[in-house]
Protein backbone atom coordinates (compact mmCIF):
# COMPACT_ATOMS: atom_id res chain seq x y z
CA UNK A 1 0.31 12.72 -17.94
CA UNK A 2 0.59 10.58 -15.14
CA UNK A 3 0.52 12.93 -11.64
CA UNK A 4 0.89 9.88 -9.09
CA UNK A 5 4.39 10.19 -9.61
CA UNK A 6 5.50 13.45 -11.37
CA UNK A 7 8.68 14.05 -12.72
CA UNK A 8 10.74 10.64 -11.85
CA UNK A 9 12.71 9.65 -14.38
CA UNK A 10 11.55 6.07 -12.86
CA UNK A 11 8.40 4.45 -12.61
CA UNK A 12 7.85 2.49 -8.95
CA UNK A 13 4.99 -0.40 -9.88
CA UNK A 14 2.25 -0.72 -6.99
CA UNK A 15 0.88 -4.10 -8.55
CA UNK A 16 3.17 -6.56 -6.56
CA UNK A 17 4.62 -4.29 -4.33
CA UNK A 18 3.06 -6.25 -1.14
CA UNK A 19 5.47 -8.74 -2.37
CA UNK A 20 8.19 -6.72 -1.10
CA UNK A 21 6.90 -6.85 2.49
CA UNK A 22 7.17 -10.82 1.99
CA UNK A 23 10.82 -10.59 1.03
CA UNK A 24 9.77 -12.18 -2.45
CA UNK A 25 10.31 -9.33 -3.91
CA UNK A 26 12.74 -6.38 -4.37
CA UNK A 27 11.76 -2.47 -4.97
CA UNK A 28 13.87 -2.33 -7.94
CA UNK A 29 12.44 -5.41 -9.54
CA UNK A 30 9.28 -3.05 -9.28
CA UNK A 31 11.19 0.27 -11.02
CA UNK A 32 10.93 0.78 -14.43
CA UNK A 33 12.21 3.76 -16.58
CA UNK A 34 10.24 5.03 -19.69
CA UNK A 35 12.61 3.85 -22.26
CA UNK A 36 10.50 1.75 -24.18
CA UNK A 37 8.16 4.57 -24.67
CA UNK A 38 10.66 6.81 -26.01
CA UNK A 39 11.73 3.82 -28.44
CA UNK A 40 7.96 4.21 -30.37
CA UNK A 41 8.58 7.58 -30.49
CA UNK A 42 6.53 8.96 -27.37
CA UNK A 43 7.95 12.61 -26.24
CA UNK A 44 8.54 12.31 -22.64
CA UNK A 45 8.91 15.69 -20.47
CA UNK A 46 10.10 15.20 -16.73
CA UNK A 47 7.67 18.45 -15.68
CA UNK A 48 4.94 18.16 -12.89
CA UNK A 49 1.33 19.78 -14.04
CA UNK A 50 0.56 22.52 -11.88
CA UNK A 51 -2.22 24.34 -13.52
CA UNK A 52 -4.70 23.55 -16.52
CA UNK A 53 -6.32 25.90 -19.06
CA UNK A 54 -8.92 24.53 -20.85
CA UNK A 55 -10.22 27.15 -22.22
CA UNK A 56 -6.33 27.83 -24.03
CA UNK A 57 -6.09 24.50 -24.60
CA UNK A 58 -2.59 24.63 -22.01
CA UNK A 59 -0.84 23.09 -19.08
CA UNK A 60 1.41 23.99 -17.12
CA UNK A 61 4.89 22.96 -14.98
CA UNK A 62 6.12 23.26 -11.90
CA UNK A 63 8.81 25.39 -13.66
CA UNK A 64 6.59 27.44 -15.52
CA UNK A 65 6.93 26.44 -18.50
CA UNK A 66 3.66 25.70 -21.37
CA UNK A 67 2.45 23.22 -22.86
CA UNK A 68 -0.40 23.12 -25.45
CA UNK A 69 -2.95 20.54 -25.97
CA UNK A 70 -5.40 19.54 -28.72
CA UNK A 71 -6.62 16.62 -26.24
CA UNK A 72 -5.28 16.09 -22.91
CA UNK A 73 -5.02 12.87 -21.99
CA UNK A 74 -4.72 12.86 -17.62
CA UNK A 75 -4.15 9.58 -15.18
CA UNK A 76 -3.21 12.10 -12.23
CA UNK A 77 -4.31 9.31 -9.61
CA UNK A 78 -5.49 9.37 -5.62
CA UNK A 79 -4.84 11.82 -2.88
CA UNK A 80 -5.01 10.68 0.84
CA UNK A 81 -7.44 12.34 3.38
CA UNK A 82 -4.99 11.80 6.30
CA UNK A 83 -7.70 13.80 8.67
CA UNK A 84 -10.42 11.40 8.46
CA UNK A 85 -8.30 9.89 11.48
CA UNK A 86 -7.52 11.29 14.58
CA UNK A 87 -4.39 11.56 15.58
CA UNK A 88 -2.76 10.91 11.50
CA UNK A 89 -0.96 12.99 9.30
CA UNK A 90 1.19 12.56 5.86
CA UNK A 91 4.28 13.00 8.07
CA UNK A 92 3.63 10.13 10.06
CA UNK A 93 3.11 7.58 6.86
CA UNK A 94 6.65 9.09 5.85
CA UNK A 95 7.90 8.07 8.85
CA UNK A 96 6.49 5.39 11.54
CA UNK A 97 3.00 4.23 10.18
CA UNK A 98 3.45 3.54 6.33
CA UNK A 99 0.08 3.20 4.30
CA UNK A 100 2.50 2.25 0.97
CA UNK A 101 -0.02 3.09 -0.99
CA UNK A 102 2.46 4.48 -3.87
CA UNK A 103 5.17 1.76 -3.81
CA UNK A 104 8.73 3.22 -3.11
CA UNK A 105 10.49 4.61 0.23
CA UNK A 106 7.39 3.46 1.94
CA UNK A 107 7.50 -0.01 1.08
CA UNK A 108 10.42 -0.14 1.98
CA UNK A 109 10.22 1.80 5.83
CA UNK A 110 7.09 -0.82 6.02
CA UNK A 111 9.60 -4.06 5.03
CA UNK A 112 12.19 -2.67 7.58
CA UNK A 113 9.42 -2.54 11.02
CA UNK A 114 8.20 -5.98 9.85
CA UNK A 115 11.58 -7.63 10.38
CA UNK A 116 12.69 -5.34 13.43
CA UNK A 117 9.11 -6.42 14.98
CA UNK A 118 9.69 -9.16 17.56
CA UNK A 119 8.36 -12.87 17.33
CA UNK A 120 4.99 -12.57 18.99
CA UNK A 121 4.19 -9.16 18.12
CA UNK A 122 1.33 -8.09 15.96
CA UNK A 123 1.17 -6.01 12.62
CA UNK A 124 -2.21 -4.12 13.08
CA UNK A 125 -3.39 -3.41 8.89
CA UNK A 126 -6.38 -0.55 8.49
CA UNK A 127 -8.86 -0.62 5.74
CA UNK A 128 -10.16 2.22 4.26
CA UNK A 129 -14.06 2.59 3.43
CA UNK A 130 -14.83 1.94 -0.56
CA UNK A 131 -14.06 3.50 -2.75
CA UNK A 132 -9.73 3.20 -2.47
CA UNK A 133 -7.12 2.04 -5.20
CA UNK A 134 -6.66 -1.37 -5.63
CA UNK A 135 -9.41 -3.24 -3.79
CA UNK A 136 -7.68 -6.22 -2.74
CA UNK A 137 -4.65 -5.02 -1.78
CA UNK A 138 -4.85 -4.53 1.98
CA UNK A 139 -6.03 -8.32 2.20
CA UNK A 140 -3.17 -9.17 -0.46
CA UNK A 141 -0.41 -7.53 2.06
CA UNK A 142 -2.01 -9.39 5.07
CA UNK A 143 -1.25 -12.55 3.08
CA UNK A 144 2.41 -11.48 2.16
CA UNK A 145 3.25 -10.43 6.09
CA UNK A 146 1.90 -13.97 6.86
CA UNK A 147 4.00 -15.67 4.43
CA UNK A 148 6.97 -13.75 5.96
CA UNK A 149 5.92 -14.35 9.64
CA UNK A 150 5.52 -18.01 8.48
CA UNK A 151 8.94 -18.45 7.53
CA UNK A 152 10.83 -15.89 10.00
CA UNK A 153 8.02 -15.27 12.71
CA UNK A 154 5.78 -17.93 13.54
CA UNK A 155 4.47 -16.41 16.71
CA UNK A 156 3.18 -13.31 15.34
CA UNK A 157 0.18 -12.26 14.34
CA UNK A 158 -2.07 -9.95 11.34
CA UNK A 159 -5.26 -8.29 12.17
CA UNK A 160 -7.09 -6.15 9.75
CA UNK A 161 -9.49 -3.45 10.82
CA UNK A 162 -11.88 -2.91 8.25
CA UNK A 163 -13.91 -0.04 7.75
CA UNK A 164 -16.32 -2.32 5.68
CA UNK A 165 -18.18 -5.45 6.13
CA UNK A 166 -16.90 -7.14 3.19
CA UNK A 167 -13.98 -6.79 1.00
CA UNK A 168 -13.37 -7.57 -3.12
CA UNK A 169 -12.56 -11.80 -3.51
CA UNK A 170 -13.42 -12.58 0.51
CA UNK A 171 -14.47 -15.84 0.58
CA UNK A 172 -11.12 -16.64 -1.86
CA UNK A 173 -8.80 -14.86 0.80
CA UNK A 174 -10.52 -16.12 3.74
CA UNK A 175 -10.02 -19.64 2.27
CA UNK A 176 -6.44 -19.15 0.94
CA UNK A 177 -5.69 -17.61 5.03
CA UNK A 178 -6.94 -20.36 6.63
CA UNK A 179 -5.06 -22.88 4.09
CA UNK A 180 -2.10 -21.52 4.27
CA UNK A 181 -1.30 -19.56 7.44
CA UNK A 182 -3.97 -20.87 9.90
CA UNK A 183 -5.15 -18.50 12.55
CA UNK A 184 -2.44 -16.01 11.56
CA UNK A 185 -4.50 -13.24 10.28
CA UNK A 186 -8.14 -11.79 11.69
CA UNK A 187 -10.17 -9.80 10.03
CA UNK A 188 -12.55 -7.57 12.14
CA UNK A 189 -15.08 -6.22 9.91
CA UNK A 190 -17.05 -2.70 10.64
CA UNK A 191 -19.85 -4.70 12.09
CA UNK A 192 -17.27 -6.12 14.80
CA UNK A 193 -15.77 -2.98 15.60
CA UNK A 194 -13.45 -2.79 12.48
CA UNK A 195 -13.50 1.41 12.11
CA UNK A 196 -10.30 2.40 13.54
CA UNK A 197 -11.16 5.95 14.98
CA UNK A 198 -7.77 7.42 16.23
CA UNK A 199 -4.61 6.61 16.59
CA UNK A 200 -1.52 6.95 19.09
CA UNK A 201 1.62 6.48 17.06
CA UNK A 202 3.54 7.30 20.37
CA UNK A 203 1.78 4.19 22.07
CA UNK A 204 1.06 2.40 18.86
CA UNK A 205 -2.53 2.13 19.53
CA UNK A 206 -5.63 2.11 17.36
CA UNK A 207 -9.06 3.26 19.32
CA UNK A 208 -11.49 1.45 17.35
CA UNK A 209 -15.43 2.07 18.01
CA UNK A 210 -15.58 -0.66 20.48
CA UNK A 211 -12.57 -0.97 22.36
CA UNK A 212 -8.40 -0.04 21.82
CA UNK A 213 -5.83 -2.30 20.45
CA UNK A 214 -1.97 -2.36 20.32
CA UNK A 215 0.21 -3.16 17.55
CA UNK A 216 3.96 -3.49 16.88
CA UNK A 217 4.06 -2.87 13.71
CA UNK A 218 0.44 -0.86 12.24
CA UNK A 219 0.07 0.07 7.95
CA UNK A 220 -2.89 2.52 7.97
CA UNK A 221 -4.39 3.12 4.28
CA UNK A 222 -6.04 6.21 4.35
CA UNK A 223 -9.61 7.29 3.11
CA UNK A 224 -8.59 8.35 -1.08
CA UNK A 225 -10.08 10.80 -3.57
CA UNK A 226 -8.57 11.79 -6.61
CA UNK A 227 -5.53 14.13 -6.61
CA UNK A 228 -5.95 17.80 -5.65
CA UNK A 229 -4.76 18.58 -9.38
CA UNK A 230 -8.49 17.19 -9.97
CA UNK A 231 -9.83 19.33 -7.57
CA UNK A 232 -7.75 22.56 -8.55
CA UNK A 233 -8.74 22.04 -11.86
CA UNK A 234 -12.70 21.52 -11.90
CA UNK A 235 -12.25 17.53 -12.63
CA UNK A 236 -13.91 16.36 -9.66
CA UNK A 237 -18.02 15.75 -8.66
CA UNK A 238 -19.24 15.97 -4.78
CA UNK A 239 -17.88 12.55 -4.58
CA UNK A 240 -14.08 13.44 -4.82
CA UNK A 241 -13.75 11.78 -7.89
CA UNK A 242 -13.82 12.53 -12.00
CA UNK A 243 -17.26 12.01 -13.52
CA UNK A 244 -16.06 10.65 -17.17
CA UNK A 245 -17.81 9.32 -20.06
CA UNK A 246 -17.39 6.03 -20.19
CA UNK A 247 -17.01 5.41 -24.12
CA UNK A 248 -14.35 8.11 -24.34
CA UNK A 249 -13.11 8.86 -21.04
CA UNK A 250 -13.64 12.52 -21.56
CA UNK A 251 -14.10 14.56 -18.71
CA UNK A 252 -17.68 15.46 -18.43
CA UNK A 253 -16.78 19.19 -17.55
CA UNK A 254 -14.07 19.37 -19.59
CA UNK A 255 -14.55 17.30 -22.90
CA UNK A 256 -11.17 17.89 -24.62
CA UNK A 257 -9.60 16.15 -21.16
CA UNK A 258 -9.65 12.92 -20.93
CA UNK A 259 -9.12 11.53 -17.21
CA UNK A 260 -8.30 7.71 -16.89
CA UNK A 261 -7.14 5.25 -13.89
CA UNK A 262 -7.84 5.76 -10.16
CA UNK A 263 -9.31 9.26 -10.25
CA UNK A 264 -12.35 8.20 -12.63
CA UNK A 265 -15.66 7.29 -11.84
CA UNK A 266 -16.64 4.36 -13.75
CA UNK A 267 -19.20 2.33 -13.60
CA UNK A 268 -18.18 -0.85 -11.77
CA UNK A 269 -14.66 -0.78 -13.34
CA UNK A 270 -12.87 -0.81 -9.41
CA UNK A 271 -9.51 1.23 -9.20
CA UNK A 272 -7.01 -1.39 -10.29
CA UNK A 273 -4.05 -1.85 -12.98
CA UNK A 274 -6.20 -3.55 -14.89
CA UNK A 275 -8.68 -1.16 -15.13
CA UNK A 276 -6.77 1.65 -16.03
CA UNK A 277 -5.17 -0.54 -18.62
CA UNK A 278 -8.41 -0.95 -20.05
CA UNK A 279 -9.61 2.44 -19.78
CA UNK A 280 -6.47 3.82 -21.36
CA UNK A 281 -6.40 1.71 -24.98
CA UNK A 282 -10.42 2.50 -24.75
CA UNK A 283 -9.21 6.21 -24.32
CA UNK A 284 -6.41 5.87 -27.01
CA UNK A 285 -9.20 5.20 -29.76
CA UNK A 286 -11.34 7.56 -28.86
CA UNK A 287 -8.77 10.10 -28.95
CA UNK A 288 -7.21 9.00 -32.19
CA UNK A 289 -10.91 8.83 -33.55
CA UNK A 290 -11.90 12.35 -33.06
CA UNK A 291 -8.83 13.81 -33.97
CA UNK A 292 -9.41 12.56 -37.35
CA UNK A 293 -12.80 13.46 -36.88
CA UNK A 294 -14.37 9.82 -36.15
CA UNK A 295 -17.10 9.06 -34.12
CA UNK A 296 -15.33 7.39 -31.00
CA UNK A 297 -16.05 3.30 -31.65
CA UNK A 298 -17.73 1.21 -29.07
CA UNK A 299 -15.60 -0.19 -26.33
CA UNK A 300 -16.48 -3.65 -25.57
């Protein structure tokens, strides 16, 4: 049951989406349906998870209605701590500083500033601490909003605040920036006075620790945990994330629910596609294993 998006009848990709921002790419090219699951004979119920019993063995929807389990399979993905912030809120990604960190309307509100924003201007990206979903990605969209402002606005600028004082693949990035776009994009890292603070969507500023800064255009990823379904449910440790075992991917409060993809804690698997695409045929085995009462085999 995947919670990130709950009850589409489409699936909006995040891998690629920066590519949107670039004008590469189209949403839709990133929206899939769930067809081809339904062709190998995979149920699918358009019902968002509200409450788990695992001591029934149930789950259920929005609706109301029940669902029973023998082994509950969960990818119910990050939530966003908007407060960590001053001055941000959910209502303001929805509406004048995007994070797009589920691609979809976002993406495309986020696509829409860049090319209003005027040659010359600057598009202000914040980093959030480790851990977040998908660790390159904020250095992935500074390269795709360079690529555009190559093409369509060659006096503009990218500046990333980071919250850290190095990011996943830096010295690859840093090289690919400096081959491709020049002096386009800056990186401030903590050390430098990176940690944004607060923020002013009103004046469109960012109050760092050091000093303020102005932006035309700013896509602030928030500090992530793993959705509150976690939480509600008794899935989550003191870190805000899903302790799991890591040959099964069953909870380790809960060992009949299995919880893959961003939400998990595991090991030095980071929160990408790849990952969970990893973690869920590793999950798949062990599920199918102990079901027909085999020991779980050993993931590679």
């Amino acid at each position: 049951m995947d919670q990130d998006q709950p009850g589409n009848p489409v699936y909006v990709s995040c891998p690629l989406s920066n590519e949107v921002l670039s004008g590469e790419r189209d949403i839709d090219n990133l929206t899939f349906d769930y067809r081809g699951l339904s062709r190998r004979g995979i149920s699918m119920m358009g019902d968002e998870i509200v409450e788990i019993d695992s001591v029934k063995h149930a789950v259920v929807g929005k609706g109301g209605a029940v669902y029973n389990y023998d082994k509950l399979i969960l990818a119910p993905g990050v939530s966003f701590d908007f407060g960590a912030i001053d001055g941000m809120s959910a209502e303001l990604a929805d509406t004048r500083i995007q994070h797009a960190w589920k691609a979809g309307a976002q993406t495309r509100l986020l696509r829409q500033q860049l090319k209003a924003m005027p040659d010359g201007g600057l598009c202000a990206i914040v980093a959030t601490p480790n851990p977040f979903r998908c660790p390159p990605g904020p250095y992935e969209r500074a390269a795709q909003i360079a690529l555009y402002f190559s093409h369509h606005k060659p006096k503009s600028k990218v500046m990333i605040f980071d919250a850290k004082d190095a990011f996943s693949k830096q010295a690859l990035f840093q090289a690919g920036w400096k081959e491709h776009y020049g002096d386009m994009i800056e990186w401030i890292p903590a050390a430098a006075g990176g940690e944004i603070e607060a923020i002013d969507a009103d004046s469109m500023t960012l109050t760092g620790v050091v000093e303020d800064f102005h932006a035309d255009v700013i896509s602030l990823i928030p500090r992530q945990r793993a959705a509150e379904l976690a939480f509600a449910n008794g899935l989550t440790d003191a870190s805000g994330w899903c302790p799991v075992d890591q040959q099964t991917f069953a909870s380790t409060q809960h060992p009949d629910i299995h919880v893959i993809g961003d939400a998990v804690i595991a090991g030095e698997m980071p929160k990408s596609g790849y990952a969970a695409n990893s973690q869920g045929k590793v999950c798949a085995m062990a599920v199918v294993a102990a079901l027909n009462g085999q020991p779980a085999p050993a993931p590679s």
